[in-house]
PDB file of N, CA and C in Angstrom:
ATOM      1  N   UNK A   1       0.846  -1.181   0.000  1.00  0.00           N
ATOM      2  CA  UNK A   1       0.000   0.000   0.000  1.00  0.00           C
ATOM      3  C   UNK A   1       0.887   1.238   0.000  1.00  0.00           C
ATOM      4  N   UNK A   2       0.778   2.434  -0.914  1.00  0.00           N
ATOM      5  CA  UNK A   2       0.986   2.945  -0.776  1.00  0.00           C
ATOM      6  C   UNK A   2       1.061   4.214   0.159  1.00  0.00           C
ATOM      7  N   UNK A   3       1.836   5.516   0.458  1.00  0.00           N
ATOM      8  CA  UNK A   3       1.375   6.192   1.417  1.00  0.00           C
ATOM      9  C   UNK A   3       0.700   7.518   0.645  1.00  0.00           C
ATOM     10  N   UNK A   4      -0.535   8.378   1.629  1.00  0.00           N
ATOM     11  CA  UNK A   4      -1.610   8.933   1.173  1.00  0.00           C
ATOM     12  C   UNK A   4      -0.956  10.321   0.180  1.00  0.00           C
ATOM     13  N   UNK A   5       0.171  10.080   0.031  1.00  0.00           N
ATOM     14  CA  UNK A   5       0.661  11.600  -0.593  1.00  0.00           C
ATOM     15  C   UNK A   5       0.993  11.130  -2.239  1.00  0.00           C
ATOM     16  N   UNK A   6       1.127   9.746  -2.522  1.00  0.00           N
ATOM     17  CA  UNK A   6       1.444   9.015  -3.666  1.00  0.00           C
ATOM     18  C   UNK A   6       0.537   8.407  -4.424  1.00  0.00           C
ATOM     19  N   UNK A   7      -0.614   8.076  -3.199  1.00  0.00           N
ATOM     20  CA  UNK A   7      -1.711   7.112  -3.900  1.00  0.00           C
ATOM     21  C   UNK A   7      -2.413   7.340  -5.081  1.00  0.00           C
ATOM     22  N   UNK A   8      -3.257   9.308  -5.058  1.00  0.00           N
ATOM     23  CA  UNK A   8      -4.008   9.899  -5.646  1.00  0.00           C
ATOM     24  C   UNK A   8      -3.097   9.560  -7.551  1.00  0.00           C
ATOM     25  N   UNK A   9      -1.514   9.542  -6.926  1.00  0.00           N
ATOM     26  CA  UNK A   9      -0.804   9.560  -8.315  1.00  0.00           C
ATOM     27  C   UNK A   9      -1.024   8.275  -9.201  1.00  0.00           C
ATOM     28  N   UNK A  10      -0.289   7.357  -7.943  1.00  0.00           N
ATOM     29  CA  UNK A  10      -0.668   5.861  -8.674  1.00  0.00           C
ATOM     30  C   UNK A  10      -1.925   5.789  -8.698  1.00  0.00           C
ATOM     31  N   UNK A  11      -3.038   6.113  -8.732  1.00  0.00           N
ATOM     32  CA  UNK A  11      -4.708   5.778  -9.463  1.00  0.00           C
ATOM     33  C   UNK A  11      -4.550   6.694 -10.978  1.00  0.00           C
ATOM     34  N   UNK A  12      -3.899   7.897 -10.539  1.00  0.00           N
ATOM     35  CA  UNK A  12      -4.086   8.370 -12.094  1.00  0.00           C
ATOM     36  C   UNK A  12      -3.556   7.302 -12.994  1.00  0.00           C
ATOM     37  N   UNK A  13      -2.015   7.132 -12.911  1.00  0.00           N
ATOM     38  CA  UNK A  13      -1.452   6.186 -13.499  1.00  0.00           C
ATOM     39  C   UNK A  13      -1.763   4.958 -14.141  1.00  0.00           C
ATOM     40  N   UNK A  14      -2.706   4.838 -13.288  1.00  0.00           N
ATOM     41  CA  UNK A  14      -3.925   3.445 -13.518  1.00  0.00           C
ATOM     42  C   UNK A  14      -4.976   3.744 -14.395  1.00  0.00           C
ATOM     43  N   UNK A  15      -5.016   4.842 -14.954  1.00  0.00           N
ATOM     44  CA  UNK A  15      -6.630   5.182 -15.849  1.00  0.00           C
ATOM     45  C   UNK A  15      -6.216   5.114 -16.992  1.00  0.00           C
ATOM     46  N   UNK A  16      -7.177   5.108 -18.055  1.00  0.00           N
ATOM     47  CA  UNK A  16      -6.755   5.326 -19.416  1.00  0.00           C
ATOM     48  C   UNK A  16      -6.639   6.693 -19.801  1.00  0.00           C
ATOM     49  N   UNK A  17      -7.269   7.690 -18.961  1.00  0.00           N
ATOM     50  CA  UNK A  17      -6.849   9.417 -18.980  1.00  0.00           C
ATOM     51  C   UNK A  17      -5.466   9.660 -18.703  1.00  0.00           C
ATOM     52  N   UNK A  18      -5.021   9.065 -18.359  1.00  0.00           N
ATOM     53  CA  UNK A  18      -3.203   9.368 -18.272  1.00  0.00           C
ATOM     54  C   UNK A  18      -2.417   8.880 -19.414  1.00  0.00           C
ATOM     55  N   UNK A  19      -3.439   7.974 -19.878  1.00  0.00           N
ATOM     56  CA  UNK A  19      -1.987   7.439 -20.911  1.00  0.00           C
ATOM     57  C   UNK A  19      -2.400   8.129 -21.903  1.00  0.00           C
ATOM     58  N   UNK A  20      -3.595   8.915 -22.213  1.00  0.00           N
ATOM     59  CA  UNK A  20      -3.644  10.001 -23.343  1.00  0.00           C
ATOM     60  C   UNK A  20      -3.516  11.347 -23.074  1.00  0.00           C
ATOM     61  N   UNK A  21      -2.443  11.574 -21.928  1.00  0.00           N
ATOM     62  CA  UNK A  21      -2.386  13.069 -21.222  1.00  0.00           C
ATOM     63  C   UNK A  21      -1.514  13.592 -22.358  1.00  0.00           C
ATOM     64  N   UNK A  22      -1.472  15.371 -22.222  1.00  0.00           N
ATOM     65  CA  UNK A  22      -0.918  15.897 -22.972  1.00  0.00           C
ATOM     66  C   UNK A  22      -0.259  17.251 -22.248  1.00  0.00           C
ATOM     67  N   UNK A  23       0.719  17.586 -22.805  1.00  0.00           N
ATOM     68  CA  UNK A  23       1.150  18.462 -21.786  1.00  0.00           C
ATOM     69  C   UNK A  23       0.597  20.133 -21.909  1.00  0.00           C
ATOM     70  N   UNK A  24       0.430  20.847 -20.841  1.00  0.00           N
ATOM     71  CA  UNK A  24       0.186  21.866 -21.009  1.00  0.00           C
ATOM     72  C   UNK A  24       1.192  22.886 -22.285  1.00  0.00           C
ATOM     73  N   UNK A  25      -0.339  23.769 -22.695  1.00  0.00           N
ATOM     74  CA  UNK A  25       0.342  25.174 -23.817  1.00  0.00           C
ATOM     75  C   UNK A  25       1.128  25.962 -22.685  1.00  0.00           C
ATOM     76  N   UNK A  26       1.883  26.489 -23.611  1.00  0.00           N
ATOM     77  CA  UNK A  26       2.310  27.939 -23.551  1.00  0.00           C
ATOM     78  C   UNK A  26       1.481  28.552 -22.488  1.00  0.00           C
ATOM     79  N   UNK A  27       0.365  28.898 -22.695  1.00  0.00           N
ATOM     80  CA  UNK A  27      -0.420  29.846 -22.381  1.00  0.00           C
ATOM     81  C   UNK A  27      -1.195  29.318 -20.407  1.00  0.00           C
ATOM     82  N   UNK A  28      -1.471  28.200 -21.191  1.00  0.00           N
ATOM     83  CA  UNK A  28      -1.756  27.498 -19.589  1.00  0.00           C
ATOM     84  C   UNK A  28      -0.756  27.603 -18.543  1.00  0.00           C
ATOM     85  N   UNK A  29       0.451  27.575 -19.034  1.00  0.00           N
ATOM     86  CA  UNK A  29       1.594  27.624 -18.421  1.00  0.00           C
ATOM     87  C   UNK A  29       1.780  28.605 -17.179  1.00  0.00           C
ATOM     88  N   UNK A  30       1.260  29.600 -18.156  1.00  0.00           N
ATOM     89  CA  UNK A  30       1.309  30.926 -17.322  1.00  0.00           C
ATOM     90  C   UNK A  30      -0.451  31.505 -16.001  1.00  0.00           C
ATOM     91  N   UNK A  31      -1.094  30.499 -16.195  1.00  0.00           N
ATOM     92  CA  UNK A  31      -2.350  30.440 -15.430  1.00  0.00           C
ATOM     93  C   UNK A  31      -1.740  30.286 -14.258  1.00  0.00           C
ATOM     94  N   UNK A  32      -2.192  30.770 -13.136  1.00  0.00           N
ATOM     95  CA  UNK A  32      -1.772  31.037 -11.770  1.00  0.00           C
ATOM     96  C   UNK A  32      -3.056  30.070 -10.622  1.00  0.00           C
ATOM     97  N   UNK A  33      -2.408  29.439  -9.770  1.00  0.00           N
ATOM     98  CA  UNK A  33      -3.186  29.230  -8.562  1.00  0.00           C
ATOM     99  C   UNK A  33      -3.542  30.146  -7.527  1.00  0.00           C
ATOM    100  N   UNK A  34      -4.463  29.936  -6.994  1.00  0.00           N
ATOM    101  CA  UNK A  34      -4.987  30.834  -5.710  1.00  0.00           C
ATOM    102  C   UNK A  34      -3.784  31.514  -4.855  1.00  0.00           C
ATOM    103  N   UNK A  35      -2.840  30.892  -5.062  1.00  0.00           N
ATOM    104  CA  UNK A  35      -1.768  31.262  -4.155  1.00  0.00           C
ATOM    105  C   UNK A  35      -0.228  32.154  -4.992  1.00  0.00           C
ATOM    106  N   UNK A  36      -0.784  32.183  -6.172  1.00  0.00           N
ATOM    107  CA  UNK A  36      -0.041  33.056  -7.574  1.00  0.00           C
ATOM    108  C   UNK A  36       0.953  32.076  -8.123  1.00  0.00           C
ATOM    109  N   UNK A  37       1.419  30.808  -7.897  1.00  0.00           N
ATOM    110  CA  UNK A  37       1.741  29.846  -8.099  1.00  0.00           C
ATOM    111  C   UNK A  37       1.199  29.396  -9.859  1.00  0.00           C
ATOM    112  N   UNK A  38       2.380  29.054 -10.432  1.00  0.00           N
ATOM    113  CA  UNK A  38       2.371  28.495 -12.064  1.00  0.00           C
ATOM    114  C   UNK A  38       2.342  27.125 -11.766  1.00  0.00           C
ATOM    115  N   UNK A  39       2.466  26.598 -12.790  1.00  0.00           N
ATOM    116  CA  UNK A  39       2.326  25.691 -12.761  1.00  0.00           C
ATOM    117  C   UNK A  39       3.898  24.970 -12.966  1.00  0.00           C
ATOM    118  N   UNK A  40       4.801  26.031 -13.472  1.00  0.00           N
ATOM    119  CA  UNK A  40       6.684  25.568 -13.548  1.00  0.00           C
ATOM    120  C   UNK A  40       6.805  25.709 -11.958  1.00  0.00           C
ATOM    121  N   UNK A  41       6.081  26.683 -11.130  1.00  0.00           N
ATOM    122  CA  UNK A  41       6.757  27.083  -9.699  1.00  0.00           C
ATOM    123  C   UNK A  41       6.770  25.803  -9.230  1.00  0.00           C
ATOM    124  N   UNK A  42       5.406  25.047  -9.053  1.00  0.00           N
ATOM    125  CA  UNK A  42       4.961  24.163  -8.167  1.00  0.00           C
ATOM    126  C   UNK A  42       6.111  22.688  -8.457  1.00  0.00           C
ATOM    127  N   UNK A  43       6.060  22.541 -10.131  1.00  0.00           N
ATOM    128  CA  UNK A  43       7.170  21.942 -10.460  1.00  0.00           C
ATOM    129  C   UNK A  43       8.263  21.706 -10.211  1.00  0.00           C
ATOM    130  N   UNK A  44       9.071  23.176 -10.056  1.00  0.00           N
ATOM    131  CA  UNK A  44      10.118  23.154  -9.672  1.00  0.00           C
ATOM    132  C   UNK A  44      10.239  22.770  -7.881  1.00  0.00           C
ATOM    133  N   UNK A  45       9.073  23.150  -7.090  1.00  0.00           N
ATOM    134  CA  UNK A  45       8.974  22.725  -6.008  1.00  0.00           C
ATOM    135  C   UNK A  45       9.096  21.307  -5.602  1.00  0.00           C
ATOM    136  N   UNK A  46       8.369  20.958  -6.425  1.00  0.00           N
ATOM    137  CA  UNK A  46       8.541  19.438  -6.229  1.00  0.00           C
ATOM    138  C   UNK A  46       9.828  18.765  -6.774  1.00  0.00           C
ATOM    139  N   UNK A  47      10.474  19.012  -8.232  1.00  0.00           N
ATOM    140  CA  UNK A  47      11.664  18.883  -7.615  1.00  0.00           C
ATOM    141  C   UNK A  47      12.696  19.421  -6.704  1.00  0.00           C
ATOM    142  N   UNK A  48      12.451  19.982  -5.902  1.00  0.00           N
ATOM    143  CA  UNK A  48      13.556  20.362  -5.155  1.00  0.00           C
ATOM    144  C   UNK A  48      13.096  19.608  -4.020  1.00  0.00           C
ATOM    145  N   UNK A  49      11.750  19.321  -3.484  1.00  0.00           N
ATOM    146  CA  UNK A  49      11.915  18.500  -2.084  1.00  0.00           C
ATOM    147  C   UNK A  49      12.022  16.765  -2.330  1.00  0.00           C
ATOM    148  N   UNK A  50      11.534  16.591  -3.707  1.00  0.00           N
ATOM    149  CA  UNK A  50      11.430  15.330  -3.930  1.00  0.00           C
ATOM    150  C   UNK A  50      13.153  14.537  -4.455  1.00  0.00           C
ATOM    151  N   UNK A  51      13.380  15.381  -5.145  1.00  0.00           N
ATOM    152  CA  UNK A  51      14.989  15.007  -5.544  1.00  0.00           C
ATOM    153  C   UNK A  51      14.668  14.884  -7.134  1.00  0.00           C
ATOM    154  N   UNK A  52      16.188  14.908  -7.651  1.00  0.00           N
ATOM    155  CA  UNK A  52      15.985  14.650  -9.137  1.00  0.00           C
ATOM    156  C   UNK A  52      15.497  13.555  -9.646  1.00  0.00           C
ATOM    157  N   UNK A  53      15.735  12.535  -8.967  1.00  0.00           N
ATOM    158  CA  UNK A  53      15.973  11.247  -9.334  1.00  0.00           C
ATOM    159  C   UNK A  53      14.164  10.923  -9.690  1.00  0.00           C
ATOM    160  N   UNK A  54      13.190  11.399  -8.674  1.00  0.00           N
ATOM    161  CA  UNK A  54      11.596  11.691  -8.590  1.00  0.00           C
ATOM    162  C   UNK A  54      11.500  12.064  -9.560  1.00  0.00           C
ATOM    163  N   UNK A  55      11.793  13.792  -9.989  1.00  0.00           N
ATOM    164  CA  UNK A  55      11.425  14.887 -11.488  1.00  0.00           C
ATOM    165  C   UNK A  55      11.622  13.530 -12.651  1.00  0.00           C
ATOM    166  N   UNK A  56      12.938  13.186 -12.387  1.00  0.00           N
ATOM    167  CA  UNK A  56      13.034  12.649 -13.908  1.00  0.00           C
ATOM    168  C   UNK A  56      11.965  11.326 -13.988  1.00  0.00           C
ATOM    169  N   UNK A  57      11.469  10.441 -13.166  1.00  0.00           N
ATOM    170  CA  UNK A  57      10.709   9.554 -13.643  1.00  0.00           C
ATOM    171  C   UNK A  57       9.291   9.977 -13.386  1.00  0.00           C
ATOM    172  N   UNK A  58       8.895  11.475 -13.108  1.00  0.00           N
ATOM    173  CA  UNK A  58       7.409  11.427 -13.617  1.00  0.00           C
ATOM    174  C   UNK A  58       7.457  12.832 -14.175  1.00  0.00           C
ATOM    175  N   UNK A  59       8.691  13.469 -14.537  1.00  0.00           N
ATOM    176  CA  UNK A  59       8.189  14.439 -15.817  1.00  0.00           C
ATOM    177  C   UNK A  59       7.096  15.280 -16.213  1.00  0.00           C
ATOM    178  N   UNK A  60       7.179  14.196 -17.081  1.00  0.00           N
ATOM    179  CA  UNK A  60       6.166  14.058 -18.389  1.00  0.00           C
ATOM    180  C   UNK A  60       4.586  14.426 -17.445  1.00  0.00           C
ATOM    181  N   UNK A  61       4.718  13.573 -16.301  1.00  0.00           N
ATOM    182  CA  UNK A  61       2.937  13.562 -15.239  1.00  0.00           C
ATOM    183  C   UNK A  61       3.189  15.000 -14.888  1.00  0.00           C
ATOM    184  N   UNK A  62       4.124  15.182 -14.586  1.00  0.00           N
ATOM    185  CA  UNK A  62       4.347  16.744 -13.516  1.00  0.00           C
ATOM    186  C   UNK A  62       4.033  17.990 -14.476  1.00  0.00           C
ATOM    187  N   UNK A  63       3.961  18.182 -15.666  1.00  0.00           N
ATOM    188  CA  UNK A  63       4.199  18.941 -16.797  1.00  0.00           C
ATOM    189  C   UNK A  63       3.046  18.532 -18.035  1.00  0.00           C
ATOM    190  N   UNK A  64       2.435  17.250 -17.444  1.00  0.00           N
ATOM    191  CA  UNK A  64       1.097  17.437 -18.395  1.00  0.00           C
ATOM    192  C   UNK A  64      -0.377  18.146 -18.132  1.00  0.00           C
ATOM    193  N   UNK A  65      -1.664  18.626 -18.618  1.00  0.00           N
ATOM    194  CA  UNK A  65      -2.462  19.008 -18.476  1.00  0.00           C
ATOM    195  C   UNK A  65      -3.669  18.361 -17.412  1.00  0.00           C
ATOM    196  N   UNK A  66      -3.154  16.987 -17.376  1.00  0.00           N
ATOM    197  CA  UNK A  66      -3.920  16.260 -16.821  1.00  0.00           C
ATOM    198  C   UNK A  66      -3.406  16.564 -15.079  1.00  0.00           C
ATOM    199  N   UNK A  67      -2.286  16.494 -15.164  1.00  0.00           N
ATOM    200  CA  UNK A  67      -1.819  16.912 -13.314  1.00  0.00           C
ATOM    201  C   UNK A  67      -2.282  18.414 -13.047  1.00  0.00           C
ATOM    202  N   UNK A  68      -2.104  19.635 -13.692  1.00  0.00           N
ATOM    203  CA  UNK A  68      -2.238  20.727 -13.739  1.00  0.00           C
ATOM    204  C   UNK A  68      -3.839  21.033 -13.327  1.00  0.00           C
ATOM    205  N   UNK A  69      -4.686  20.153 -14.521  1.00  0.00           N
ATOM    206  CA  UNK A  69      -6.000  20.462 -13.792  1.00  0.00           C
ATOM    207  C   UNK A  69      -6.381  19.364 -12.552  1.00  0.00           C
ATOM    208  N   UNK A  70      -6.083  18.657 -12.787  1.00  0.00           N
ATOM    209  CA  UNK A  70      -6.016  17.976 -11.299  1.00  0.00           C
ATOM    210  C   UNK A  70      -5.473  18.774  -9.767  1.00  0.00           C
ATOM    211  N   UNK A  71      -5.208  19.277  -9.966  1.00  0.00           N
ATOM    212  CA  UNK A  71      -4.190  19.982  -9.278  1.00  0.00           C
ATOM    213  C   UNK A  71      -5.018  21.609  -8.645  1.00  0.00           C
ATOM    214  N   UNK A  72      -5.540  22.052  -9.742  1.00  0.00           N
ATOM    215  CA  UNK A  72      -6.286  23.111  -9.711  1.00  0.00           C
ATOM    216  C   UNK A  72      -7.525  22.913  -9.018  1.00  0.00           C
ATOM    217  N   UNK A  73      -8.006  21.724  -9.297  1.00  0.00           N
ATOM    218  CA  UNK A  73      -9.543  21.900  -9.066  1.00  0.00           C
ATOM    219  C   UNK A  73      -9.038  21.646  -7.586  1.00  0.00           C
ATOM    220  N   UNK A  74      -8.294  20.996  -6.678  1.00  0.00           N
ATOM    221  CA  UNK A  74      -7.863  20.848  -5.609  1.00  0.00           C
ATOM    222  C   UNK A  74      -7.757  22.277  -4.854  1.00  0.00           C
ATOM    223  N   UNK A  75      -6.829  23.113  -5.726  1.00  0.00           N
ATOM    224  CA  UNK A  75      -6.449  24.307  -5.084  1.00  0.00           C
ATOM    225  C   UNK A  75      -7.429  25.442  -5.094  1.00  0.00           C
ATOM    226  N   UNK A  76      -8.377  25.598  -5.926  1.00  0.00           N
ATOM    227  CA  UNK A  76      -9.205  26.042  -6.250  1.00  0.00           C
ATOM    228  C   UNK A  76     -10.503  26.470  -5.531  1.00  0.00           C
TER     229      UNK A  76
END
């Protein structure tokens, strides 16, 4: 079992909406959270507490549209 900060990830991982994710435009890029937060900030946040070794094997999840609005409707 996983622990509750990973799980929400591994279910995405598990859908067929992830394996047709796409990564955010340009333009989305620059859309801000409640807290003025981009969507590169939060990124880069997470790699820095998670380590590189994390960034590089979920990328692609961290930087697609599908985490971003996931992410939003949370913060939102």
């Amino acid at each position: 079992m996983s622990c509750p900060k990973h799980r929400e990830l591994e279910e995405a991982l598990n859908t067929e909406r992830y394996k047709a994710f796409k990564p955010t435009t340009a333009e989305e890029r620059l859309e801000r959270d409640c807290f003025g937060n981009t969507q590169a900030d939060l990124v880069a946040k997470i790699r820095e507490e998670e380590g590189e070794e994390y960034y590089q094997k979920w990328k692609h999840w961290l930087w697609s549209r599908f985490a971003w609005e996931d992410y939003m409707r949370v913060a939102g």
